[in-house]
N, C-alpha and C. Protein backbone atom coordinates (compact mmCIF):
# COMPACT_ATOMS: atom_id res chain seq x y z
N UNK A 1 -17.00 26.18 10.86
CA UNK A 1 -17.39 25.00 10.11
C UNK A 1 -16.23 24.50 9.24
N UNK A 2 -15.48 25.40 8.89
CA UNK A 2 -14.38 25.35 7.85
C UNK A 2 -13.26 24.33 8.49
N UNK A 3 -13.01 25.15 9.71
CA UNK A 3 -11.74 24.58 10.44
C UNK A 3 -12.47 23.52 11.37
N UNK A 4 -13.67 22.77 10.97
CA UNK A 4 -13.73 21.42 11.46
C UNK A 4 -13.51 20.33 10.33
N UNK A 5 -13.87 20.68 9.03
CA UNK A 5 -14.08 20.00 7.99
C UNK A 5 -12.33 19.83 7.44
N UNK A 6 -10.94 20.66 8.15
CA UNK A 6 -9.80 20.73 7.59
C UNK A 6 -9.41 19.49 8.69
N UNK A 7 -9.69 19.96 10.30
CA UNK A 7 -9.55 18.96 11.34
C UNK A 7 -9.90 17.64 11.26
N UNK A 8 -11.16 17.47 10.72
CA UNK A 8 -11.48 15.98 10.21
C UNK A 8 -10.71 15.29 9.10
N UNK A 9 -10.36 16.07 8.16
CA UNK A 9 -9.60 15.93 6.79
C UNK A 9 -7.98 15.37 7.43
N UNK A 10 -7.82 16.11 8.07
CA UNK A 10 -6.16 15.77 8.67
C UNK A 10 -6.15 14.45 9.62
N UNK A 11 -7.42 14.86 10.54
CA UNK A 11 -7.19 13.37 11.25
C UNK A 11 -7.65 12.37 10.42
N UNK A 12 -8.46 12.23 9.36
CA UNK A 12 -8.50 10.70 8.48
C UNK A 12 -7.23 10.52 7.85
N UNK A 13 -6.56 11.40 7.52
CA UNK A 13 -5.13 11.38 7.13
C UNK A 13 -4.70 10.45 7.37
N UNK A 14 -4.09 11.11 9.02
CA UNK A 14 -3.05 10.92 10.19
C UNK A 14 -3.65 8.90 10.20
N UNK A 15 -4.98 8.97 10.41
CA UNK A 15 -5.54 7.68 10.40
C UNK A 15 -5.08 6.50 9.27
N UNK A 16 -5.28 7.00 8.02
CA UNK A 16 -5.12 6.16 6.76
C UNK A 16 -3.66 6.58 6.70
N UNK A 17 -2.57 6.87 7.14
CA UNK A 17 -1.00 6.58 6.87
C UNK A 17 -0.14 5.32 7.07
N UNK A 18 -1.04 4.73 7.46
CA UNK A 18 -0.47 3.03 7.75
C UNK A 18 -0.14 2.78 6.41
N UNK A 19 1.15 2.02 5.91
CA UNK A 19 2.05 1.30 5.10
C UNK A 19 1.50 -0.30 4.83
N UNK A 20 -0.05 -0.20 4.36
CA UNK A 20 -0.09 -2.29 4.72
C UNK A 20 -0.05 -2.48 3.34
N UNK A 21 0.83 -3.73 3.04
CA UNK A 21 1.22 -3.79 1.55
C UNK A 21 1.01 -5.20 1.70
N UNK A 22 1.07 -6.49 0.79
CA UNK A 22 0.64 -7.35 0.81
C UNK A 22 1.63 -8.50 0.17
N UNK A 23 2.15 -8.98 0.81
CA UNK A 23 3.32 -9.64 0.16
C UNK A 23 3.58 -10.97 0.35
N UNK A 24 3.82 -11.48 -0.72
CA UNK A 24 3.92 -13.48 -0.77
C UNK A 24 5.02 -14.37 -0.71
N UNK A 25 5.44 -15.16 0.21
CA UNK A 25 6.54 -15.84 0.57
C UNK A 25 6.18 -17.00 0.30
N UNK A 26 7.04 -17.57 -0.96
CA UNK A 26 7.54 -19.00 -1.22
C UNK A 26 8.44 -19.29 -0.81
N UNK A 27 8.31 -20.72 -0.23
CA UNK A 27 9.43 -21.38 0.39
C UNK A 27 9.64 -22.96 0.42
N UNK A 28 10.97 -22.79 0.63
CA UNK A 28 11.02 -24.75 0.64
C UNK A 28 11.80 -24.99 1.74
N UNK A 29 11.60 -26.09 2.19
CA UNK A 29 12.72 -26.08 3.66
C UNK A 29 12.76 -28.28 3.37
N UNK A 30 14.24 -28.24 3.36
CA UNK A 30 14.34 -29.70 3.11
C UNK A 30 15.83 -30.14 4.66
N UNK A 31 16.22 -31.47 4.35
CA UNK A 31 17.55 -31.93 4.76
C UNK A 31 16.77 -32.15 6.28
N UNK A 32 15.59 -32.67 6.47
CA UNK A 32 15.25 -33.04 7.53
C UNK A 32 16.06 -34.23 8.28
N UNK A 33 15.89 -33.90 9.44
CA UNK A 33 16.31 -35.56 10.40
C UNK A 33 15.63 -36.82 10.11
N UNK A 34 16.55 -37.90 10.21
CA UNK A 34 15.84 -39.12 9.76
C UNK A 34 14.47 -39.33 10.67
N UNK A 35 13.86 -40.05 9.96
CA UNK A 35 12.32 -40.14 10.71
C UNK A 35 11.25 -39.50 9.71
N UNK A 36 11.76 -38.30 9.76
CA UNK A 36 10.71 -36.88 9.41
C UNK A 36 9.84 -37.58 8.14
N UNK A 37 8.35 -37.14 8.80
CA UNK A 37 7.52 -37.59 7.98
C UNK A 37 7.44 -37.24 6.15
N UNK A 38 7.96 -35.97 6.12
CA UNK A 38 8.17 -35.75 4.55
C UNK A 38 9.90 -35.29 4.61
N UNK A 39 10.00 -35.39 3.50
CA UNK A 39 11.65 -34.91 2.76
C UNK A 39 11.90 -33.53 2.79
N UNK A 40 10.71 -32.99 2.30
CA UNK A 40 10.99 -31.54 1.59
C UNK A 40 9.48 -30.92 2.21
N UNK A 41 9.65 -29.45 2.54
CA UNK A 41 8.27 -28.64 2.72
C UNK A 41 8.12 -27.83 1.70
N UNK A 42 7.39 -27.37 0.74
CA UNK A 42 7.19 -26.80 0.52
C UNK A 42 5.95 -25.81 0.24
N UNK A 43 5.64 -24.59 0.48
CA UNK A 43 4.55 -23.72 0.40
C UNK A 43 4.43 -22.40 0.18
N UNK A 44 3.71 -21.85 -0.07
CA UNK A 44 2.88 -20.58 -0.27
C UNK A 44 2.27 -20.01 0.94
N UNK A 45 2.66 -18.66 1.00
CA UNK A 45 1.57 -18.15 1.62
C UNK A 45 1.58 -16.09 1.71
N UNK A 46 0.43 -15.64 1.36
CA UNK A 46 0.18 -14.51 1.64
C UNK A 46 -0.23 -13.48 2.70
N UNK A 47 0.49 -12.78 2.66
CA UNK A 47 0.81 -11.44 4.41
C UNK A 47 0.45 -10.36 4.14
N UNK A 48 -1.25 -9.52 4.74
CA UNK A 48 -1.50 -8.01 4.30
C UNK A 48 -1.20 -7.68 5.40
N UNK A 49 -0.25 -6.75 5.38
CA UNK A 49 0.16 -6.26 6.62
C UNK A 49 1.31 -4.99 6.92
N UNK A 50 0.77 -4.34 7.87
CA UNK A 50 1.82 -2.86 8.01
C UNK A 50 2.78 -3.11 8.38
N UNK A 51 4.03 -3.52 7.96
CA UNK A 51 5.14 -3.75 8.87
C UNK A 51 6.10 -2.74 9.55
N UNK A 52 5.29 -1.60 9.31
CA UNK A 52 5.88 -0.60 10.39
C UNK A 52 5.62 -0.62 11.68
N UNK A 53 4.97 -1.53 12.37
CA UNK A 53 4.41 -2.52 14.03
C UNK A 53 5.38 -3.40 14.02
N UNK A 54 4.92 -3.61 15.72
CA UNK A 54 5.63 -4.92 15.76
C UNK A 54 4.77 -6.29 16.40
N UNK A 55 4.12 -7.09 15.97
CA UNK A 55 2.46 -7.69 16.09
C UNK A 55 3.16 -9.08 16.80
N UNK A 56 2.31 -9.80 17.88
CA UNK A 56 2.36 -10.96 18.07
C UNK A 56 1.32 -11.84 17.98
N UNK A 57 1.46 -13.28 17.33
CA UNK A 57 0.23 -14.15 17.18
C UNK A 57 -0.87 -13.36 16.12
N UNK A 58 -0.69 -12.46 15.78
CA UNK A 58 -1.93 -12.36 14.47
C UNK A 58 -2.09 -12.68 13.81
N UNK A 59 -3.63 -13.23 13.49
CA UNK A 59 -4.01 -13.93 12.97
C UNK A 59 -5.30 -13.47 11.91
N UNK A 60 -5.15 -12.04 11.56
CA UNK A 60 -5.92 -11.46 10.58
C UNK A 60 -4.76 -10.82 9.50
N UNK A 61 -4.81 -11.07 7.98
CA UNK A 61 -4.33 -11.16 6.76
C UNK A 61 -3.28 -11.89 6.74
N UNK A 62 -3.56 -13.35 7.11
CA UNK A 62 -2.30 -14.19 6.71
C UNK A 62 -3.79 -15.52 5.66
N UNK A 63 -2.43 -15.77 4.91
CA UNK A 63 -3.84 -16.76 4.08
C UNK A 63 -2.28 -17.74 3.46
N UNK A 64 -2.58 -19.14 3.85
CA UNK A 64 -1.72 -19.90 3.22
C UNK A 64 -2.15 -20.17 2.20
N UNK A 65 -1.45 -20.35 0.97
CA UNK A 65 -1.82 -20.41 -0.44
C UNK A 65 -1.46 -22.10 -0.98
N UNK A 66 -0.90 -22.41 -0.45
CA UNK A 66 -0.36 -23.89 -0.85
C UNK A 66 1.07 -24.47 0.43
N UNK A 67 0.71 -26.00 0.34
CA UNK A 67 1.64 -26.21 1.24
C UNK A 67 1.49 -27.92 1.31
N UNK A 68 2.65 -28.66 1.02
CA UNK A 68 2.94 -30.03 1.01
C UNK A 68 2.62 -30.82 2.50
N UNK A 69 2.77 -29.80 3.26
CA UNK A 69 2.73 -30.51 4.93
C UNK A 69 1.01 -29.93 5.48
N UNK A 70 0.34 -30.79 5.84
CA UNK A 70 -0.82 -30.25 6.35
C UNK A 70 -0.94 -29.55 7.87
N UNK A 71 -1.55 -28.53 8.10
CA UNK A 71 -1.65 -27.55 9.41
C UNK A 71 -3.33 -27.98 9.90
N UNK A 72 -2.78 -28.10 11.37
CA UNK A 72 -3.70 -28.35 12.42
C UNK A 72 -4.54 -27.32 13.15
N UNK A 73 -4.15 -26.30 12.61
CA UNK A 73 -4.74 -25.60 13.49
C UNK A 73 -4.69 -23.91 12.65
N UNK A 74 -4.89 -22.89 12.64
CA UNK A 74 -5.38 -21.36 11.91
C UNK A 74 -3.54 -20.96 12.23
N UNK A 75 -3.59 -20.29 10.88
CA UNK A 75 -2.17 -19.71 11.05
C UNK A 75 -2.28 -18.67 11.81
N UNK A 76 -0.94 -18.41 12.32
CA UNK A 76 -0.62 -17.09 13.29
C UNK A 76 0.84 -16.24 12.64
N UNK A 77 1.01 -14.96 12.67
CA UNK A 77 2.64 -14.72 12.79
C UNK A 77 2.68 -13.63 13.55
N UNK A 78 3.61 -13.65 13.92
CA UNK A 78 4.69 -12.37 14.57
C UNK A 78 5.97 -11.66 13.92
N UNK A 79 5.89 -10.50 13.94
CA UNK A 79 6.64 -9.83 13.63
C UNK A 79 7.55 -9.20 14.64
N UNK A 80 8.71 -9.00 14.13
CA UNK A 80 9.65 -7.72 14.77
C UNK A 80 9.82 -6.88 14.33
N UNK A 81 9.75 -5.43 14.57
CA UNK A 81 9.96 -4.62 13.59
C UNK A 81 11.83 -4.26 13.81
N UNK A 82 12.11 -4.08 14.85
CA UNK A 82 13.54 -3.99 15.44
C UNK A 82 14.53 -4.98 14.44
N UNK A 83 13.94 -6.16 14.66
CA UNK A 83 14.83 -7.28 13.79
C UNK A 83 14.31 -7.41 12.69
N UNK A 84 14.03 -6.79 12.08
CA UNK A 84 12.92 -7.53 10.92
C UNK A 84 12.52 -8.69 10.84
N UNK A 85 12.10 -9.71 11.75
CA UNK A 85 12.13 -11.21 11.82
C UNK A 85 10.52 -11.29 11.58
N UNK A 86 9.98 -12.09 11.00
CA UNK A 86 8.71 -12.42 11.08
C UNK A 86 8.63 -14.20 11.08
N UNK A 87 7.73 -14.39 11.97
CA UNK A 87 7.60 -16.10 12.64
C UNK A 87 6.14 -16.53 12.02
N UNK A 88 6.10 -17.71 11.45
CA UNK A 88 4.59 -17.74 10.94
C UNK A 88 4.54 -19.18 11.54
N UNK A 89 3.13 -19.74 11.65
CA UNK A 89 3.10 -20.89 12.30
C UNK A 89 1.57 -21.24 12.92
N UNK A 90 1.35 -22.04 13.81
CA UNK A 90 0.34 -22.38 13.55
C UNK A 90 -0.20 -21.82 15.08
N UNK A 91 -2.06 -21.33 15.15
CA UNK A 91 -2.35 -20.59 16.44
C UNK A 91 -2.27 -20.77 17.76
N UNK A 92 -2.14 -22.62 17.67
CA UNK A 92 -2.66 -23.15 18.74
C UNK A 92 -1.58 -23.01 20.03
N UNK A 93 -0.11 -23.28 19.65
CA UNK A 93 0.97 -22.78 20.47
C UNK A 93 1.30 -21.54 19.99
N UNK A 94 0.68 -20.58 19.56
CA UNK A 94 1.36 -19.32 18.87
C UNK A 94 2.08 -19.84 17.66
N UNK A 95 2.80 -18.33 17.19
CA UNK A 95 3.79 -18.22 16.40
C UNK A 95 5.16 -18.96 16.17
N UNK A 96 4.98 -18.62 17.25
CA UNK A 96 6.62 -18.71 18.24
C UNK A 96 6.46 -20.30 18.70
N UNK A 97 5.92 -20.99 18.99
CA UNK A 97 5.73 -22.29 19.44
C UNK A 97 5.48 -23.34 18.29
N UNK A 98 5.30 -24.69 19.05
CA UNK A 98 5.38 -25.91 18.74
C UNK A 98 4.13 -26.70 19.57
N UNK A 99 3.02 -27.19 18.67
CA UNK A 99 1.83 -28.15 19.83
C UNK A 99 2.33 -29.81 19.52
N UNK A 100 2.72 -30.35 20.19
CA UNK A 100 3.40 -31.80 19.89
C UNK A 100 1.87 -32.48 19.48
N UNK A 101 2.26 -33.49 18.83
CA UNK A 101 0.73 -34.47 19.00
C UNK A 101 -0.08 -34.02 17.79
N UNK A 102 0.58 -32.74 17.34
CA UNK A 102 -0.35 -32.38 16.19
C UNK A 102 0.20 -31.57 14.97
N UNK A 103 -0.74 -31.28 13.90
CA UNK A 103 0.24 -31.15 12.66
C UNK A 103 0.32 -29.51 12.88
N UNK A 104 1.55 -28.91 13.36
CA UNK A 104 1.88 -27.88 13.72
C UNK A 104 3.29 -27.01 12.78
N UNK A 105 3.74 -26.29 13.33
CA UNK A 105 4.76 -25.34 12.24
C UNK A 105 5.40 -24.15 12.81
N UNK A 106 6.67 -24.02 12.57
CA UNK A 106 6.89 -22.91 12.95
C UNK A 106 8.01 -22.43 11.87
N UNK A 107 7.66 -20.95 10.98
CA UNK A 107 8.58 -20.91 9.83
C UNK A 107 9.41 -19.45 10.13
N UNK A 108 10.51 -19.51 10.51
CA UNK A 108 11.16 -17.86 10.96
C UNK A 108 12.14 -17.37 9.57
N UNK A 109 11.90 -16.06 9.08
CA UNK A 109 12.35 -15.20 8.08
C UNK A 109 13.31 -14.38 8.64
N UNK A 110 14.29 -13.81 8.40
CA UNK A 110 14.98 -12.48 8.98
C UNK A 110 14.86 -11.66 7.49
N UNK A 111 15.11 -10.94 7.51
CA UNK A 111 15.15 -9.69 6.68
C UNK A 111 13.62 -9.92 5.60
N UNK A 112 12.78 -10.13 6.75
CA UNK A 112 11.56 -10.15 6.39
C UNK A 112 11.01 -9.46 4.66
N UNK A 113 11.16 -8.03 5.25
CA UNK A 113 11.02 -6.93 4.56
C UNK A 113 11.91 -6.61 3.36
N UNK A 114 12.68 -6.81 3.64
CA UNK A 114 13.86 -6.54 2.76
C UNK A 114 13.77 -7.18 1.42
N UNK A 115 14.91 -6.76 0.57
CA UNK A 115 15.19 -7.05 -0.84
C UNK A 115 14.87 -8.46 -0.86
N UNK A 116 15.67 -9.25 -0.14
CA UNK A 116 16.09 -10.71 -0.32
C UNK A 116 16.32 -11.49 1.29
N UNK A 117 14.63 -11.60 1.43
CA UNK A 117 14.29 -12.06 2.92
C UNK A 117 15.69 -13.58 2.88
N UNK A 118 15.49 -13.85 4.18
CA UNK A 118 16.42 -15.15 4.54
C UNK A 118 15.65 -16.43 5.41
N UNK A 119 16.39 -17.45 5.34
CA UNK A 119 15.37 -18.65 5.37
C UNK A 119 15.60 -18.95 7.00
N UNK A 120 15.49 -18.58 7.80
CA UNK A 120 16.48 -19.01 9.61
C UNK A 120 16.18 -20.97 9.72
N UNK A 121 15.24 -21.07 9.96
CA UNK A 121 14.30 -21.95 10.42
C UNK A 121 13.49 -22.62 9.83
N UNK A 122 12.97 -23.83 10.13
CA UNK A 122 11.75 -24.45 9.76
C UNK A 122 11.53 -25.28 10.68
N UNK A 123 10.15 -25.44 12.20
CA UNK A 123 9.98 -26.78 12.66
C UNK A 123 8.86 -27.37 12.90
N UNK A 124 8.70 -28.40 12.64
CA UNK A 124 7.10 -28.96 12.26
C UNK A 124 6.72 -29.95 13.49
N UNK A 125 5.62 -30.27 13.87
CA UNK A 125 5.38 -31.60 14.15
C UNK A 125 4.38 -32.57 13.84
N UNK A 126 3.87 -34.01 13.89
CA UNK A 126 3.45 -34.47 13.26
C UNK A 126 2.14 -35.68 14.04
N UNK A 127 1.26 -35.94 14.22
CA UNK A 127 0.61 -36.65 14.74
C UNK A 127 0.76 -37.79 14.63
N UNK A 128 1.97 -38.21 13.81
CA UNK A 128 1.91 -39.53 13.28
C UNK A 128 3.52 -39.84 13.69
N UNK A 129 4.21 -38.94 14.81
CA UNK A 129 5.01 -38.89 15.74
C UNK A 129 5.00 -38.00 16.53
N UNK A 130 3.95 -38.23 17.74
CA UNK A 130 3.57 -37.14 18.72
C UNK A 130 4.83 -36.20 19.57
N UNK A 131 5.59 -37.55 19.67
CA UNK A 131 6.74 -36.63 21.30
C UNK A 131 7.99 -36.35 20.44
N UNK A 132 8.06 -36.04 18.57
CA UNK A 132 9.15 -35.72 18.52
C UNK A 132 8.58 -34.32 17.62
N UNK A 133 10.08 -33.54 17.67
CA UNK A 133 9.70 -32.19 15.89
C UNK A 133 10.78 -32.77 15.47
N UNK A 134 10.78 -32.18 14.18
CA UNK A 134 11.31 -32.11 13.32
C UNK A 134 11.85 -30.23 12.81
N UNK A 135 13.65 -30.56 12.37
CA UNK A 135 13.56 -29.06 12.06
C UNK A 135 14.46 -29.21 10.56
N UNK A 136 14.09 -28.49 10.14
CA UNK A 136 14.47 -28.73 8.34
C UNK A 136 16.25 -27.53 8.74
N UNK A 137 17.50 -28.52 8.10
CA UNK A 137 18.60 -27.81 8.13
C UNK A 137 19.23 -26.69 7.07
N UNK A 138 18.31 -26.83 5.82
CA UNK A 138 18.56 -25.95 4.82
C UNK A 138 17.19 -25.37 4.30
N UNK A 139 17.24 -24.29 3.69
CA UNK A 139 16.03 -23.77 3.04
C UNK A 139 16.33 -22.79 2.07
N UNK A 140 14.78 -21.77 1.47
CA UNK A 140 15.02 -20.94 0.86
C UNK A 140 13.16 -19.84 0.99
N UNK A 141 13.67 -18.76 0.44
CA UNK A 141 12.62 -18.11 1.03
C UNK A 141 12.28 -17.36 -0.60
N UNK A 142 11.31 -17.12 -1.22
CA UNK A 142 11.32 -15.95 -2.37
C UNK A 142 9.98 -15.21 -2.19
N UNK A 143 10.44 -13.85 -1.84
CA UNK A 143 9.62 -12.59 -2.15
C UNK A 143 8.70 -12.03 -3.36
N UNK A 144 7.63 -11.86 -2.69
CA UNK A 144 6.74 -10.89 -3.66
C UNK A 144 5.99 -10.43 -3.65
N UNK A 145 5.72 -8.65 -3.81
CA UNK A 145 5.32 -7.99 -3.52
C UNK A 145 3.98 -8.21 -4.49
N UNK A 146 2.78 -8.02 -3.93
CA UNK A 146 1.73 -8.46 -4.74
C UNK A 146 0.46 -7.07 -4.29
N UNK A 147 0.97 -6.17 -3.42
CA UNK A 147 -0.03 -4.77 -3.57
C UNK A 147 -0.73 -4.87 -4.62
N UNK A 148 -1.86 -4.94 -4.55
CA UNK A 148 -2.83 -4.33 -5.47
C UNK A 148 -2.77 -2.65 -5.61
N UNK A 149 -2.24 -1.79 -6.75
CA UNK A 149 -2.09 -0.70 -6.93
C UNK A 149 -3.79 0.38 -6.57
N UNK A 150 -3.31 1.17 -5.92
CA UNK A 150 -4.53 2.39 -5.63
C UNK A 150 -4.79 2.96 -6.81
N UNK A 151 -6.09 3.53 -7.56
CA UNK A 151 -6.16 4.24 -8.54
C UNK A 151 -5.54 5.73 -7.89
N UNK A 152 -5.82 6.36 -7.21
CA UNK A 152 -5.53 7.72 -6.33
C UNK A 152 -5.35 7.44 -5.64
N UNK A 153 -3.80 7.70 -5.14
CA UNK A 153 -3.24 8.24 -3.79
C UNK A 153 -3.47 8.59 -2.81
N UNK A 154 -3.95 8.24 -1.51
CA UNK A 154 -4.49 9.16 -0.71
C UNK A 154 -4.21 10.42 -0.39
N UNK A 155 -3.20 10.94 -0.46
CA UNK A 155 -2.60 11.81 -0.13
C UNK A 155 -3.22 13.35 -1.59
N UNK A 156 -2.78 12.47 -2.78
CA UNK A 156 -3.22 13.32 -3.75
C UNK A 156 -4.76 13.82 -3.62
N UNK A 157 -5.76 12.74 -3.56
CA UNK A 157 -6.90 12.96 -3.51
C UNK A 157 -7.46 13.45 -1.78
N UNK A 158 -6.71 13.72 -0.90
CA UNK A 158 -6.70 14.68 -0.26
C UNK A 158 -6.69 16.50 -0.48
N UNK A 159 -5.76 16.40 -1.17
CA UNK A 159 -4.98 17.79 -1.70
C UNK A 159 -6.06 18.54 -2.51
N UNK A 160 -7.11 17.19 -3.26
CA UNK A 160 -8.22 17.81 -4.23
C UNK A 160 -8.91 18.20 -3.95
N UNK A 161 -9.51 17.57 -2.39
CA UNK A 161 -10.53 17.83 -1.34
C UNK A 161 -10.44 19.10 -0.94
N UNK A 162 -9.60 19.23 -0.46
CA UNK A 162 -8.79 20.44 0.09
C UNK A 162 -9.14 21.65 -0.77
N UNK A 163 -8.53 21.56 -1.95
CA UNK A 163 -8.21 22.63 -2.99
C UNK A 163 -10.01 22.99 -3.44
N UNK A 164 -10.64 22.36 -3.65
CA UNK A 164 -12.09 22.39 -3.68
C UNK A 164 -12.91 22.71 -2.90
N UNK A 165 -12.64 22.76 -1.28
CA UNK A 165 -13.06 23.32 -0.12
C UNK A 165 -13.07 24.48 -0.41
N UNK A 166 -11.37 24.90 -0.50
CA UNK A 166 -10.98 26.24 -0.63
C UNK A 166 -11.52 26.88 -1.67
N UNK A 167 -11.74 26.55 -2.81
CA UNK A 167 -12.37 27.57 -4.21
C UNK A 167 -13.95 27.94 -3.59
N UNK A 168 -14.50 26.79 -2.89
CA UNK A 168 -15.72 26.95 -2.46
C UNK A 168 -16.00 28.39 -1.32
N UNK A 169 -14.78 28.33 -0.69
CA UNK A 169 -15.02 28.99 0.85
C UNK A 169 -14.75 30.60 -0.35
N UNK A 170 -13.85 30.40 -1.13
CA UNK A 170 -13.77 31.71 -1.93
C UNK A 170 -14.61 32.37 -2.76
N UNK A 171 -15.22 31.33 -3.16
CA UNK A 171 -16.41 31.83 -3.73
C UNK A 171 -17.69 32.27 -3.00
N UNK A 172 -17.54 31.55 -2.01
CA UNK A 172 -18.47 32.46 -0.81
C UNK A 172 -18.19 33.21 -0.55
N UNK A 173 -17.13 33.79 0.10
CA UNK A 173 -16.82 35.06 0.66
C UNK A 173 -16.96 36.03 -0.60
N UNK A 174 -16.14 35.80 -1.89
CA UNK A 174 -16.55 36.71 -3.13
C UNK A 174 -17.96 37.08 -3.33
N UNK A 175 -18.80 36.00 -3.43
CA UNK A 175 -20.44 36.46 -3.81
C UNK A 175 -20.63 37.40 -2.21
N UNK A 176 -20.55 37.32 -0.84
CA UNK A 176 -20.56 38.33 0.24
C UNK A 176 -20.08 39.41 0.21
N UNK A 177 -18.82 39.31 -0.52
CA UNK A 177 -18.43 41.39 -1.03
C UNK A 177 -19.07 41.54 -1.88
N UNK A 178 -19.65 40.69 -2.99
CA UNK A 178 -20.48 41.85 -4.02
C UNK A 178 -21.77 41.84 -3.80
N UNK A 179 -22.25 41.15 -2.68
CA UNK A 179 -23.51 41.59 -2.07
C UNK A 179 -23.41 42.87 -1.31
N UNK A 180 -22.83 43.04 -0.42
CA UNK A 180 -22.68 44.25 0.30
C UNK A 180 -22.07 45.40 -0.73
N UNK A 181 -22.12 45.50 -1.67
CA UNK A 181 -21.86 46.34 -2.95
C UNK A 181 -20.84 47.40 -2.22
N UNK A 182 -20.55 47.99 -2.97
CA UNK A 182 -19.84 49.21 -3.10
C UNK A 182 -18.27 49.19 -1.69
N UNK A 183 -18.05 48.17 -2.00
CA UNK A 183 -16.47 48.16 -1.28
C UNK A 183 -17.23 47.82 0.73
N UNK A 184 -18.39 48.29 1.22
CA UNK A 184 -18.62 47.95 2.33
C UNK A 184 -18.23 46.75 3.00
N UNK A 185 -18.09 46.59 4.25
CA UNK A 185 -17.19 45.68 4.96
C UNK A 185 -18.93 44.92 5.57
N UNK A 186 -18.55 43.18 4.88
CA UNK A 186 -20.22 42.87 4.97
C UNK A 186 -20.07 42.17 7.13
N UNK A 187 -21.27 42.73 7.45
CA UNK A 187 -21.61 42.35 8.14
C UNK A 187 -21.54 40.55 8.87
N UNK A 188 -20.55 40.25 9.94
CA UNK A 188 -20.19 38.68 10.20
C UNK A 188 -21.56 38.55 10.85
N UNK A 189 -22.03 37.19 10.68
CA UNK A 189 -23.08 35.97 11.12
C UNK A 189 -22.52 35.98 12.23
């Protein structure tokens, strides 16, 4: 019973070791081509996510927080974990894509993760010029880590589990030698 309750304990572990931290990218992306329906982009948006994967088109914990250019369609991003690149943008052509005809996006980061992510890219398109994009020539990207802190550690409040099993399993076996009194070797179930 013991060594199922340690087996279960280790595999929720092994399970809950995922790294998903939650982090917010402001950005502006300007110096568009003439035409382009706005001057300047700028927006918000928040990423819960393990970036120890490498994910395409997902579209669960991304939440745009603010944004000057309106989106047509549910955000998506992709990650690299190899490059650290992460692509955010809109679902309908993916990440990675462009849907002409509609208010679409595609925003690429390199050093995603890192200290001081970088701005690659920005390209939009617009319904109110179907057969062209637009791609912004300068930008900027700012990081922030916004984890909501754990009261206990998993790991610690593992160790407690653990350590409390064990006083338990000892105290059983103790009250079983001083039942079988006098030093006798008690009888196994």
């Amino acid at each position: 019973m013991m060594k199922r309750i340690v087996i279960a304990l280790a595999a929720s572990l092994w399970a809950t070791s995922a790294q998903a931290v939650t982090l917010q990218y402001d950005f502006v992306a300007g110096d568009f081509r003439a035409g382009s329906v706005v001057e300047e982009v700028i927006g918000s948006l928040q990423i819960d996510f393990d970036f120890n994967t490498t994910v395409e088109d997902q579209t669960e914990g991304i939440t745009l927080l603010s944004s000057n250019l309106p989106v047509g369609s549910p955000l998506s991003f992709s990650y690299n974990i190899d490059q650290d690149n992460l692509i955010i943008g809109g679902l309908n052509a993916g990440a990675n894509g462009l849907e002409f005809g509609s208010a679409d996006f595609a925003l690429t980061i390199t050093e995603a993760t890192g200290p001081s992510p970088q701005f690659f890219s920005f390209l939009y398109t617009s319904p109110l010029t179907p057969a062209r994009f637009f791609r912004a020539f300068s930008g900027s990207v700012e990081l922030a880590d916004v984890t909501p802190p754990s009261a206990v550690p998993l790991p610690a409040s593992v160790l407690f589990l653990l350590t409390g099993l064990g006083a338990l399993g000892l105290l059983r076996r103790l009250k079983k030698l001083s039942l079988a009194g006098d030093g006798a070797v008690p009888a196994t179930a």
